[in-house]
Protein backbone atom coordinates (compact mmCIF):
# COMPACT_ATOMS: atom_id res chain seq x y z
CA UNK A 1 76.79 -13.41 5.80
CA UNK A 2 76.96 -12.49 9.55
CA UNK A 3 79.65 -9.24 9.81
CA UNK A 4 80.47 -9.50 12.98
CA UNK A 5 82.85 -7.06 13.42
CA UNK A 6 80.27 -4.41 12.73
CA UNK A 7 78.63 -5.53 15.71
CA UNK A 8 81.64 -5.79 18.02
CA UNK A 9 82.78 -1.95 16.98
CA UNK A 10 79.09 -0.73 17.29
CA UNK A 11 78.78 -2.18 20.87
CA UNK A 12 82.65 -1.45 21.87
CA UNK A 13 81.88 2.36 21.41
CA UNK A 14 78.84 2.13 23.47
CA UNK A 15 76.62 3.40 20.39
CA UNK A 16 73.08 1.78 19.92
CA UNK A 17 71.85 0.62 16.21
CA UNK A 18 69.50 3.48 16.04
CA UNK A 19 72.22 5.70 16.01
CA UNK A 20 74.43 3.98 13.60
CA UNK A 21 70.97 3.43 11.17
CA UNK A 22 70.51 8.12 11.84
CA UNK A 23 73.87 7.75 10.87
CA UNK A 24 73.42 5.87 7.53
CA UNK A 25 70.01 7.37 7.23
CA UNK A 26 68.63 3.84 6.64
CA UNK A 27 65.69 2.66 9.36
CA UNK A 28 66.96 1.04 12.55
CA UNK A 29 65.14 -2.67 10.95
CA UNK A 30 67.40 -2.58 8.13
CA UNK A 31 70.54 -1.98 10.64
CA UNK A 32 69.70 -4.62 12.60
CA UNK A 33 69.34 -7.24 9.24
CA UNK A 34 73.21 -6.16 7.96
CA UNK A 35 74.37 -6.93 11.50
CA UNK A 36 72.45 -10.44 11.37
CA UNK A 37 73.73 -11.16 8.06
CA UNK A 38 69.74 -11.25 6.64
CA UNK A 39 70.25 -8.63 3.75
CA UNK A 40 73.53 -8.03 1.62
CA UNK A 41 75.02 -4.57 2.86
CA UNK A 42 75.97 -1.96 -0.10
CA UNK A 43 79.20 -1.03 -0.41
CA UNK A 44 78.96 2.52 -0.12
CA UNK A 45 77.47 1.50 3.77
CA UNK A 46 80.64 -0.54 3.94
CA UNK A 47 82.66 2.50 2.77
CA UNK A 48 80.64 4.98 5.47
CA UNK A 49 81.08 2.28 8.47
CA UNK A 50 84.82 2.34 7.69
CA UNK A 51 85.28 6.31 7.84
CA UNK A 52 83.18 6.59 10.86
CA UNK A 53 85.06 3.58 12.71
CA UNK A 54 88.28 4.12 11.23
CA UNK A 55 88.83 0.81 10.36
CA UNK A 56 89.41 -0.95 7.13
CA UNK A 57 86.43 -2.36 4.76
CA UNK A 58 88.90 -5.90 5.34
CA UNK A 59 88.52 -5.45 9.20
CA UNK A 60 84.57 -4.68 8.57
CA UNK A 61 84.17 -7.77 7.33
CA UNK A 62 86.55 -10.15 8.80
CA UNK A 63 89.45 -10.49 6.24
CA UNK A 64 92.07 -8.65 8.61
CA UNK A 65 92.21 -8.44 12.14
CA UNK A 66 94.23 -5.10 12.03
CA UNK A 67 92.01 -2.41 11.87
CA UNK A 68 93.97 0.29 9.62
C-alpha cells in the first residue's frame, strides 16, 4: 500500500529519506520501500512518523485529511 502522505510531509519539510531512515534508525533502502508501498511499515514506525510530524497515524495513512 502506497502511503502517500508520508511522502508529501517528508518532501514539504524539505527533509531527504536518509534523514528520516537516521531518524528511524532503519537503512535509507528500507525508507524508500515504506514510501513505495513495497514492504508493510510497523506500527511503532507509524507511531514515530506521527510524533515527529505531528500528525495523526489516520493522516499518515490517508484516512483523515486533518492532520491532528
Amino acid at each position: 500500500m502506497l502511503f502517500e502522505n508520508i511522502r508529501n510531509l517528508r518532501e514539504d519539510n524539505d527533509k531527504k529519506q536518509i534523514e528520516l531512515a537516521e531518524y528511524l534508525n532503519i537503512k535509507q533502502t528500507t525508507y524508500s520501500k515504506y514510501e513505495l508501498g513495497k514492504i508493510n511499515i510497523p506500527i511503532e514506525v507509524f507511531i514515530k512518523l506521527a510524533d515527529y510530524y505531528d500528525v495523526s497515524i489516520d493522516y499518515l495513512v490517508g484516512r483523515s485529511i486533518k492532520k491532528k
